[in-house]
Protein backbone atom coordinates (compact mmCIF):
# COMPACT_ATOMS: atom_id res chain seq x y z
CA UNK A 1 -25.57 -3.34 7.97
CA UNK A 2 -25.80 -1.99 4.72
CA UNK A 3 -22.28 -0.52 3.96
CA UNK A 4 -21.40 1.35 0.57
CA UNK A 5 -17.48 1.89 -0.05
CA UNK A 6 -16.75 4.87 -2.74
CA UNK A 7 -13.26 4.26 -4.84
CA UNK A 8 -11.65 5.43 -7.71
CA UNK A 9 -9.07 2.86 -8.24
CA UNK A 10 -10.47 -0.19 -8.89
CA UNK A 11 -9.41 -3.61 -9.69
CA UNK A 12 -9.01 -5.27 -12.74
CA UNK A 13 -9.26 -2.10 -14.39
CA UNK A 14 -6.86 -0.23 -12.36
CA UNK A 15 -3.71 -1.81 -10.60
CA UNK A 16 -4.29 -0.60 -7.68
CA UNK A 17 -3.31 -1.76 -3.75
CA UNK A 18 -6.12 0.86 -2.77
CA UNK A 19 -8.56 -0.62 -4.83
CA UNK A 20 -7.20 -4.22 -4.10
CA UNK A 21 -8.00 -3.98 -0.45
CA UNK A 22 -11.58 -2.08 -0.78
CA UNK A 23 -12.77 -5.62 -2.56
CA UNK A 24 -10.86 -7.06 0.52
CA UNK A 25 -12.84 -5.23 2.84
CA UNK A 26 -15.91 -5.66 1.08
CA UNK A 27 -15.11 -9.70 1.14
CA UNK A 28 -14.45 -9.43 4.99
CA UNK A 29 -17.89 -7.72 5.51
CA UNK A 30 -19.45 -9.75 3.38
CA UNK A 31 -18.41 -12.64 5.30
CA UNK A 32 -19.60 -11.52 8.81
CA UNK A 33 -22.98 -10.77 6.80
CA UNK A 34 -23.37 -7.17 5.77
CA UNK A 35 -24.63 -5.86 2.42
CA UNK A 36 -21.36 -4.13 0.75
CA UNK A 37 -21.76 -2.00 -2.78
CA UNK A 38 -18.49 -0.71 -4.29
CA UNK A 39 -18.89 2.43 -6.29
CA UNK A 40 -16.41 3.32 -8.30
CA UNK A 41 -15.94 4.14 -12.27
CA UNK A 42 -18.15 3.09 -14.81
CA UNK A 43 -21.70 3.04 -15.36
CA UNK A 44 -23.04 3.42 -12.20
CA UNK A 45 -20.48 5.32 -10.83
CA UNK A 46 -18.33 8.14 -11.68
CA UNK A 47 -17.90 8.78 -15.82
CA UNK A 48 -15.02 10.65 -17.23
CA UNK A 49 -11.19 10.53 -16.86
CA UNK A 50 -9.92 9.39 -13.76
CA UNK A 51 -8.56 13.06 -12.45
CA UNK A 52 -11.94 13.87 -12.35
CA UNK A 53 -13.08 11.42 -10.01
CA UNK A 54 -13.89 13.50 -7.18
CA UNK A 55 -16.48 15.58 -9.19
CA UNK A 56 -18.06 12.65 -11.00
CA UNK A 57 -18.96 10.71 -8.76
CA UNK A 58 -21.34 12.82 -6.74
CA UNK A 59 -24.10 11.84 -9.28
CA UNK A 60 -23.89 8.10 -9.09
CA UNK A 61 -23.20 8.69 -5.25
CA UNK A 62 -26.77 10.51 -4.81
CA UNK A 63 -28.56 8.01 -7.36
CA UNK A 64 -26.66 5.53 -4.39
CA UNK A 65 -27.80 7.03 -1.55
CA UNK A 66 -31.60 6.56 -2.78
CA UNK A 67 -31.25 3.69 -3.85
CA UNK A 68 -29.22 1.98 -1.10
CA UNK A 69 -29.85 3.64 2.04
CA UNK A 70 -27.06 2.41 3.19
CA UNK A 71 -25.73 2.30 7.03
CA UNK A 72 -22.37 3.43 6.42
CA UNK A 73 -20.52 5.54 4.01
CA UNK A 74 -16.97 4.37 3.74
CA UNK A 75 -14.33 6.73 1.15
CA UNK A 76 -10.80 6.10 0.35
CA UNK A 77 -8.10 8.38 0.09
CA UNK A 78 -8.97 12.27 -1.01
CA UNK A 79 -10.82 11.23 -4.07
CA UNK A 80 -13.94 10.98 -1.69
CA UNK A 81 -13.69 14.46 -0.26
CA UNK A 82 -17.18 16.20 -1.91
CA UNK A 83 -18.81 12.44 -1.25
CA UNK A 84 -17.71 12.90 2.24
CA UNK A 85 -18.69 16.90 2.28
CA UNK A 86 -22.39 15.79 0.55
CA UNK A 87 -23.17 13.28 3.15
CA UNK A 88 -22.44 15.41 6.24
CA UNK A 89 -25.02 18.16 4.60
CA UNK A 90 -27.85 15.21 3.84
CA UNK A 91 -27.18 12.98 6.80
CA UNK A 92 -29.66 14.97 9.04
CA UNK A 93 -32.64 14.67 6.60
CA UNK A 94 -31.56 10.45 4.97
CA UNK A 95 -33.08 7.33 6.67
CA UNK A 96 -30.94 5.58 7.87
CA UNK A 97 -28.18 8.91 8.97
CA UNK A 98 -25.41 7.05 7.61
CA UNK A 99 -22.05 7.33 9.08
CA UNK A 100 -19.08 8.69 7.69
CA UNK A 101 -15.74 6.77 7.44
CA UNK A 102 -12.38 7.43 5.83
CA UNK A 103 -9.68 4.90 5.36
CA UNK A 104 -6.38 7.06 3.98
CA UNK A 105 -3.86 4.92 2.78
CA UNK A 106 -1.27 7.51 2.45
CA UNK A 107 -0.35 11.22 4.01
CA UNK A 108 0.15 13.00 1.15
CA UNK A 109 1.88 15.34 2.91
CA UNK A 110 4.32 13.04 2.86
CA UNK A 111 3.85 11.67 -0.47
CA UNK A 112 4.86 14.74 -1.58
CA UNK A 113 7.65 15.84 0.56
CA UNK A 114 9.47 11.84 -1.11
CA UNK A 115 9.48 14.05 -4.37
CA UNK A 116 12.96 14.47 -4.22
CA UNK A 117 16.76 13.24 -4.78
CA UNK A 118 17.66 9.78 -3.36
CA UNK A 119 21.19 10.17 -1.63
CA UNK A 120 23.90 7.74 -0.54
CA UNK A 121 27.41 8.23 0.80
CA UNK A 122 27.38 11.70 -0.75
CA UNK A 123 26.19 10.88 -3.99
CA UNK A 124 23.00 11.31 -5.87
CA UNK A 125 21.28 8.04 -6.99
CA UNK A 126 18.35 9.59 -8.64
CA UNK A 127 16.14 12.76 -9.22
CA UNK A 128 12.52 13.19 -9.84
CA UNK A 129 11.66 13.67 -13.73
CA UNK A 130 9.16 16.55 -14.58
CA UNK A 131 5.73 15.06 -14.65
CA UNK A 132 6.80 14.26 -10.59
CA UNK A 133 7.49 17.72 -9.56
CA UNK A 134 4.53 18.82 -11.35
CA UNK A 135 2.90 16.94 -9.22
CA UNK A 136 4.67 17.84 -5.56
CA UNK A 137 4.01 21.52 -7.23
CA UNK A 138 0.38 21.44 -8.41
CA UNK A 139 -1.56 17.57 -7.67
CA UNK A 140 -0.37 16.90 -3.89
CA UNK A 141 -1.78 20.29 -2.63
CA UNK A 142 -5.37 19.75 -4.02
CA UNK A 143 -4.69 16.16 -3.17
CA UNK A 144 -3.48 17.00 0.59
CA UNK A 145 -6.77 19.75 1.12
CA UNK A 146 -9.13 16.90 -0.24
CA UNK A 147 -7.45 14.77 2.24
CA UNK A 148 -7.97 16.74 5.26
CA UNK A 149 -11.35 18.07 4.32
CA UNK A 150 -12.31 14.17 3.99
CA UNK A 151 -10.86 13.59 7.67
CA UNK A 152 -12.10 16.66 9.44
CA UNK A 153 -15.83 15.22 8.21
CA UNK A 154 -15.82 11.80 9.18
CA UNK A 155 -16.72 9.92 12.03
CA UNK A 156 -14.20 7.06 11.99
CA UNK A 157 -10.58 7.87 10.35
CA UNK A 158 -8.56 4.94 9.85
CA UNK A 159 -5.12 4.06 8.61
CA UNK A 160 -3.23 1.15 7.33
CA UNK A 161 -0.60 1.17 9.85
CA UNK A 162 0.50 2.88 13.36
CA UNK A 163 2.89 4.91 11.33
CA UNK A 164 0.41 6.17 8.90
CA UNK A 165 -2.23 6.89 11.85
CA UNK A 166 0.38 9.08 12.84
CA UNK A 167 1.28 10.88 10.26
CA UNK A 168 -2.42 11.22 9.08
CA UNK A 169 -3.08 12.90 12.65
CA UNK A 170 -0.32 14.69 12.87
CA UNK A 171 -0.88 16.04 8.90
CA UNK A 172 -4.56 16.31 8.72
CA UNK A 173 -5.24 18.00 12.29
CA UNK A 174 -7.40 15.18 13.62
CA UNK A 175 -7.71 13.71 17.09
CA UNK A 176 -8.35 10.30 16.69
CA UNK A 177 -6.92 7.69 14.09
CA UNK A 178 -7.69 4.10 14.46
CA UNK A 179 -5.69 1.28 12.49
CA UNK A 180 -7.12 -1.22 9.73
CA UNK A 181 -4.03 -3.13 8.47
CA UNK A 182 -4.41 -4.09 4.65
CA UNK A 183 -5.03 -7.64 4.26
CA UNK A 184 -4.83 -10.50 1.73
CA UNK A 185 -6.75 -13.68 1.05
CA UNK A 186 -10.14 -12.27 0.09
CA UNK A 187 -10.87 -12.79 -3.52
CA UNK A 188 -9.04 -15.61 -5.74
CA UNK A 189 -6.56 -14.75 -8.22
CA UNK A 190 -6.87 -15.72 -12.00
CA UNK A 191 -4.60 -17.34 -13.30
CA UNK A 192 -1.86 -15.52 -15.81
CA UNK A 193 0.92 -15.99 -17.84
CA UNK A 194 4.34 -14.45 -16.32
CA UNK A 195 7.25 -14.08 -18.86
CA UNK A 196 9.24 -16.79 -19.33
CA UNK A 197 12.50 -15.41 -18.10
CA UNK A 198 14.88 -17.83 -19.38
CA UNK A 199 18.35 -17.95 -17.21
CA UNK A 200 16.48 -15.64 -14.49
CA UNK A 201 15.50 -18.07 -12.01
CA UNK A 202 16.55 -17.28 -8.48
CA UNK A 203 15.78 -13.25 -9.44
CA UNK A 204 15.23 -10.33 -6.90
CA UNK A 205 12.11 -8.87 -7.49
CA UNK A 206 10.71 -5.58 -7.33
CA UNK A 207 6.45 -4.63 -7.48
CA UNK A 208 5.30 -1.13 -7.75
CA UNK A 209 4.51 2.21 -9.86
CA UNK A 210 7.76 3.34 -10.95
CA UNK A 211 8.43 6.34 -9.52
CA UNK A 212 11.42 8.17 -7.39
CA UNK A 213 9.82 7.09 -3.83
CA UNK A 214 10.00 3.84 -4.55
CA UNK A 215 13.72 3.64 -4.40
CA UNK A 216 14.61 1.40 -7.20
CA UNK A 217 17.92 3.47 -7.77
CA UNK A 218 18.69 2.30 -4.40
CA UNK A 219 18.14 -0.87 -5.40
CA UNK A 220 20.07 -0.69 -8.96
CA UNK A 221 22.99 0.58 -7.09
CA UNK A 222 22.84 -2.34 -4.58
CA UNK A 223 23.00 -4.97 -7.51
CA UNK A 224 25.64 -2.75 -8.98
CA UNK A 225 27.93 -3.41 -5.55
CA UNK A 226 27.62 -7.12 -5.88
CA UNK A 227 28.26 -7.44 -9.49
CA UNK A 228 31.36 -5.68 -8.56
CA UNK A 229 31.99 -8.23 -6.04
CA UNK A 230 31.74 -10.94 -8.88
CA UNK A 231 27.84 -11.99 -7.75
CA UNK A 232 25.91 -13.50 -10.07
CA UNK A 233 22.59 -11.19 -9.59
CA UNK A 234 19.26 -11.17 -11.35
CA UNK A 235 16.52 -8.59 -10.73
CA UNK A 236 13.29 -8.33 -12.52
CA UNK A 237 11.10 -4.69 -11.90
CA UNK A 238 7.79 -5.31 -12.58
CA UNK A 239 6.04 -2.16 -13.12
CA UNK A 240 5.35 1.03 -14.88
CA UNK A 241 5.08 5.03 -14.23
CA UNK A 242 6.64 8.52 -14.69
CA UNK A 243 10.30 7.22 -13.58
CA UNK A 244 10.78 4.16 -15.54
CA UNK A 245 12.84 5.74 -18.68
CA UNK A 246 15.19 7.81 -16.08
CA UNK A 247 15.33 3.99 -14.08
CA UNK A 248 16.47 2.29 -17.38
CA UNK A 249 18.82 4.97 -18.24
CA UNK A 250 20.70 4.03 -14.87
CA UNK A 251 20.16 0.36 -15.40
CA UNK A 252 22.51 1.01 -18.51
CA UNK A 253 24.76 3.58 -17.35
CA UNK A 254 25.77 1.02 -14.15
CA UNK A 255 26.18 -1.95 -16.49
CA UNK A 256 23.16 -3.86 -15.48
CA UNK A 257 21.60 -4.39 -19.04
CA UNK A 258 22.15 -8.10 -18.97
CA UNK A 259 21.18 -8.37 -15.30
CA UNK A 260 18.01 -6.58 -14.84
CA UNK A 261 14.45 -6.73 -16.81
CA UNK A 262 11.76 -4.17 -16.48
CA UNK A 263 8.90 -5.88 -17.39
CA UNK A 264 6.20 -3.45 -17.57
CA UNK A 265 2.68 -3.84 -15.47
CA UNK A 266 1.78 -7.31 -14.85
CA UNK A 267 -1.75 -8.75 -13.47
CA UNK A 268 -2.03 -10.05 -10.24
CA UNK A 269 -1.58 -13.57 -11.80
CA UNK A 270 1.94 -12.96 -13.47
CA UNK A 271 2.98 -11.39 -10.15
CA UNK A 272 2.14 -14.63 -8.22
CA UNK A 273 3.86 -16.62 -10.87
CA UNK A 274 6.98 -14.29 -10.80
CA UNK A 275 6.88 -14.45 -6.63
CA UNK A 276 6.87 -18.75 -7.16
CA UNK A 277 10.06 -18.08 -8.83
CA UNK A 278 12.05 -15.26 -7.19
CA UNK A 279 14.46 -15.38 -4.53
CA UNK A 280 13.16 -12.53 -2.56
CA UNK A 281 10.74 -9.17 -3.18
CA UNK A 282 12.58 -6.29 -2.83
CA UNK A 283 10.89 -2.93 -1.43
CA UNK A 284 13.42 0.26 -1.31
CA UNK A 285 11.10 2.89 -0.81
CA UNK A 286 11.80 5.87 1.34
CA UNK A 287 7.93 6.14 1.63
CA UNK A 288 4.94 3.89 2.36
CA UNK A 289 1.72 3.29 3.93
CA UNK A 290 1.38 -0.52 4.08
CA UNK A 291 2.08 -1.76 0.56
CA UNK A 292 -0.52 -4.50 -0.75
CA UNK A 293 2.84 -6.24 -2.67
CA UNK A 294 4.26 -7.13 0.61
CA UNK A 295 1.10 -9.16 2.19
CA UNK A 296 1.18 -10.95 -1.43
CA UNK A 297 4.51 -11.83 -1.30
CA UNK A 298 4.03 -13.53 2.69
CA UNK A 299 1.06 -15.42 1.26
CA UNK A 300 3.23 -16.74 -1.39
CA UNK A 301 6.43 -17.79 1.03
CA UNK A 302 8.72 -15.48 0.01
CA UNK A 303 10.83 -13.45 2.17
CA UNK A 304 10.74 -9.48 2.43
CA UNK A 305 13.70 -7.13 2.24
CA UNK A 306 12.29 -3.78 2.94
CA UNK A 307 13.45 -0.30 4.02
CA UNK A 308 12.24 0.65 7.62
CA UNK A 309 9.99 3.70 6.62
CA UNK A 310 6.58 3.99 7.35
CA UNK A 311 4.31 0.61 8.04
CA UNK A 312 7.31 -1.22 6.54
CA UNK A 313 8.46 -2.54 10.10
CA UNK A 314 4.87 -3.20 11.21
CA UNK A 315 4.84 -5.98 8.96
CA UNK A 316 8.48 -6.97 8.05
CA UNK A 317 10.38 -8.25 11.23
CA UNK A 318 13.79 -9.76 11.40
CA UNK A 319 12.00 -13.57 11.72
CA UNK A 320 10.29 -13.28 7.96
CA UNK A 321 12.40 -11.10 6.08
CA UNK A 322 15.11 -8.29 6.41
CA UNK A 323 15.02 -4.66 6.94
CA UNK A 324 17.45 -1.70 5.97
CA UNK A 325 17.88 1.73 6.15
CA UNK A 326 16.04 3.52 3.77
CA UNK A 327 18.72 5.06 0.82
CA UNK A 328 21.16 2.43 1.95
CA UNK A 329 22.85 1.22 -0.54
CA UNK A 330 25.73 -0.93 1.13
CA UNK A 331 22.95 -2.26 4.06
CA UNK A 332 20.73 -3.17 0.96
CA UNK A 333 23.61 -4.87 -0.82
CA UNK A 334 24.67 -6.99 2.95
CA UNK A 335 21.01 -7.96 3.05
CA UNK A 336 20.19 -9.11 -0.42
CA UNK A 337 23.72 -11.31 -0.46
CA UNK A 338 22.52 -13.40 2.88
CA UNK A 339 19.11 -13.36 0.93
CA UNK A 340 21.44 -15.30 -2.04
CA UNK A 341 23.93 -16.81 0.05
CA UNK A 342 21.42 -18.71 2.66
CA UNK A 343 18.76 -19.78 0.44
CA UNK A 344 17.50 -21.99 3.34
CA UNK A 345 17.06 -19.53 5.77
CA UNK A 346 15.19 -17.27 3.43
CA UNK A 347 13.04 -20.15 2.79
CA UNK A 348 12.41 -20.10 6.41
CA UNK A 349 11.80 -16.53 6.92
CA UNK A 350 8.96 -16.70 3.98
CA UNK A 351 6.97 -19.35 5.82
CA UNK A 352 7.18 -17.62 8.98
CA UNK A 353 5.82 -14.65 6.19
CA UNK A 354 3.46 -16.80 4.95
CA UNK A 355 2.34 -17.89 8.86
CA UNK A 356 2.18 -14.24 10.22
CA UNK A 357 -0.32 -13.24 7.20
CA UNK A 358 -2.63 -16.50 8.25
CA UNK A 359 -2.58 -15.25 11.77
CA UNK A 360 -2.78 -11.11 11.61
CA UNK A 361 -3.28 -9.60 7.91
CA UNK A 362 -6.63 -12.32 6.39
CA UNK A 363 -10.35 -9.83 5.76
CA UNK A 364 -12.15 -11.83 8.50
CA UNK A 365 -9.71 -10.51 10.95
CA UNK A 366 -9.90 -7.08 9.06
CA UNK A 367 -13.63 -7.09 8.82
CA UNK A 368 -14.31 -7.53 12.87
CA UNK A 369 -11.50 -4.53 13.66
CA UNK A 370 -13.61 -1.99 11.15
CA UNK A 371 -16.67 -3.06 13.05
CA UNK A 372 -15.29 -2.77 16.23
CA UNK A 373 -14.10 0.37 15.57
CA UNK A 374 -17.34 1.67 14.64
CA UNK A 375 -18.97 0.49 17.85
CA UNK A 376 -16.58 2.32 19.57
CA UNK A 377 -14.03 -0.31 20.49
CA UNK A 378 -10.86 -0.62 19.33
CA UNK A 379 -9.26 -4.38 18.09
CA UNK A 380 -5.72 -3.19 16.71
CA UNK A 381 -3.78 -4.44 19.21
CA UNK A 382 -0.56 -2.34 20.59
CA UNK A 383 0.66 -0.04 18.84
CA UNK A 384 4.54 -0.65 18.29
CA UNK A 385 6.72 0.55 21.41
CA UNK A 386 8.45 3.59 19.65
CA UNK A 387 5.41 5.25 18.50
CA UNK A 388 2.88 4.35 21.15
CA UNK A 389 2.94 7.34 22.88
CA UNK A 390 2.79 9.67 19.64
CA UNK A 391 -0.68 7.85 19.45
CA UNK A 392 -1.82 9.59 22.28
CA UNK A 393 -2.77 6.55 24.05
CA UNK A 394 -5.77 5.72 21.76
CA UNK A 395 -4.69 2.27 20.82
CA UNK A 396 -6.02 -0.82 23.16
CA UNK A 397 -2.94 -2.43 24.61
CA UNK A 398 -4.69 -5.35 26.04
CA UNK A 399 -3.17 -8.17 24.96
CA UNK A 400 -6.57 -10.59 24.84
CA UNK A 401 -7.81 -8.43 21.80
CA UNK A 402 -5.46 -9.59 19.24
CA UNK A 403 -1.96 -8.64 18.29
CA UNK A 404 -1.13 -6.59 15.13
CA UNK A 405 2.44 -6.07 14.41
């Protein structure tokens, strides 16, 4: 098949986990033999700023169409809503009738009800600056029509996780949500130079856009505990975003300016240098849909502590890694001293990581679900006990398909 995936976010020019796992996709399909284009910004694609992605593209996406013919249309997230809207008008009149699929990382529904106050034992860790309610306020509902306008009009919807199928149904008014978990393993990494970090080795580490759903406050105030308790305790936030001057100002105010770096972004290739050093990756959010940093920090060995929100626990189980209530400061602070304290069994639960990405989370294995689920079959595997039934009984629960957490 001829398959054409439309994205705005695109790596190396955007640090993206969206982008990172279209070219993982793309490397699946490409495997099993299909012809995959990636359109995205730049010459051929959409021109402009990135905010008005959406609108530019639609000319690179017709000169596509012509040009490609392809067999399937695949968009990402609500960026692709008028590509979406502009192939359900054509399909009837192009050769081949391409059809329409939608991966949605995210509900932004409920990306923007995590624009608000992290809380703990009363107190209030950390509040959203301006440029992030001006987003819950103004971005998220454009971003949240686009959405559902993009799932209402395709064929195949698909999610990251169980969770995220869930919400995404539940949010966007559609019947029928399949799973593609993000994978890893597609495309090589260059290699980077990571900051030397002198007197940091051993260092939690934290991955992401800083900003107040991420939970690093949570995380702050977790180091904070064991300093208190006379730990020695290093964390490195690699990074950048709307919330990183508010997260520095409570890096100081706690006392942590000698314990914790904020590094700024890093490439993929500093990250995987960082991960060869770090004790454990540290993800606080109180939101996700199946973060990329995760399946790059199994692939490197290192063990997870994550919140349980979202796809979190579809990937993070007690055997590679540790999970805590999301805002939890004193669980965070329990689970990140074992993480210090038994160094040998958090070596253990990053290979069994590093094992469970071989086996569930590599693009082959990703590549045969999305065709599956276009023929009309369904490879995910069961869903998770506790949300099986909010499914609606659409996932395959026999067990000789495959297993995904």
């Amino acid at each position: 098949m001829r398959v054409l995936l439309v994205a705005n976010t695109l790596p190396p020019k955007d640090v993206s986990g969206v982008g990172e796992q279209v070219l993982q996709l793309a490397a699946g399909l490409e495997s099993m033999g299909h012809e995959v284009e990636i359109l995205g910004r730049g010459r051929d694609g959409a021109r402009g700023p990135k905010l008005l992605f959406p609108l530019t593209i639609v000319p690179g996406f017709w000169r596509a169409l012509r040009r490609f013919r392809p067999d399937v249309v695949q968009v990402h997230e609500s960026d692709g809503a008028l590509v979406a809207l502009l192939t359900r008008v054509l399909s009837p009149v192009l050769v081949p009738s391409p059809r329409l699929v939608a991966l949605l990382q995210v509900s932004y529904l409920e990306e923007m009800r995590a624009v608000r106050a992290l809380r703990f034992d009363g107190r209030v860790l950390g509040s959203p600056g301006l440029r992030e309610w001006m987003f819950r306020l103004f971005k998220a509902p454009v971003q949240i029509a686009f959405g559902s306008l993009t799932a209402w009009l395709s064929d195949v919807v698909m999610a990251p996780s169980h969770q995220t199928a869930i919400e995404v149904k539940r949010n966007y008014g559609v019947e029928r949500v399949l799973v593609l978990p993000n994978v890893m393993g597609g495309r090589p990494i260059e290699a980077s130079v990571a900051p030397a970090l002198e007197d940091f080795n051993g260092f939690l580490l934290f991955v992401g856009r800083l900003r107040i759903r991420k939970g690093v406050e949570v995380l702050l105030n977790a180091v904070s505990v064991l300093r208190e308790d006379g730990r020695l305790v290093r964390l490195v936030v690699v990074g950048d975003g709307e919330h990183r001057a508010s997260l520095e100002a409570t890096s100081r105010r706690l006392g942590l300016a000698d314990s914790v770096r904020f590094l700024g972004g890093c490439d993929a290739g500093a990250v995987r240098q960082l991960m060869s050093r770090a004790a454990a990756l540290v993800v606080p959010s109180i939101y996700e849909g199946m973060p990329l940093v995760v399946l790059e920090a199994m692939e490197s060995g290192l063990p997870v502590v994550a919140s349980a929100v979202s796809g979190l626990p579809e990937v993070v189980n007690p055997a590679s890694g540790w999970l805590f209530p999301p805002e939890d400061v004193a669980a965070l602070s329990v689970a990140l001293s074992e993480v210090l304290d038994h160094p040998e069994d958090a070596s253990r639960r990053g290979e069994a990581g590093r094992r469970l990405l071989e086996d569930r989370f590599r693009p082959e294995r990703a590549a045969k679900i999305w065709f599956e689920h276009l023929e009309g079959g369904e490879a995910t595997g069961p869903a998770p006990p506790q949300i099986a039934n909010q499914l609606g009984g659409e996932q395959d629960m026999s067990p000789e398909k495959g297993k995904t957490p």
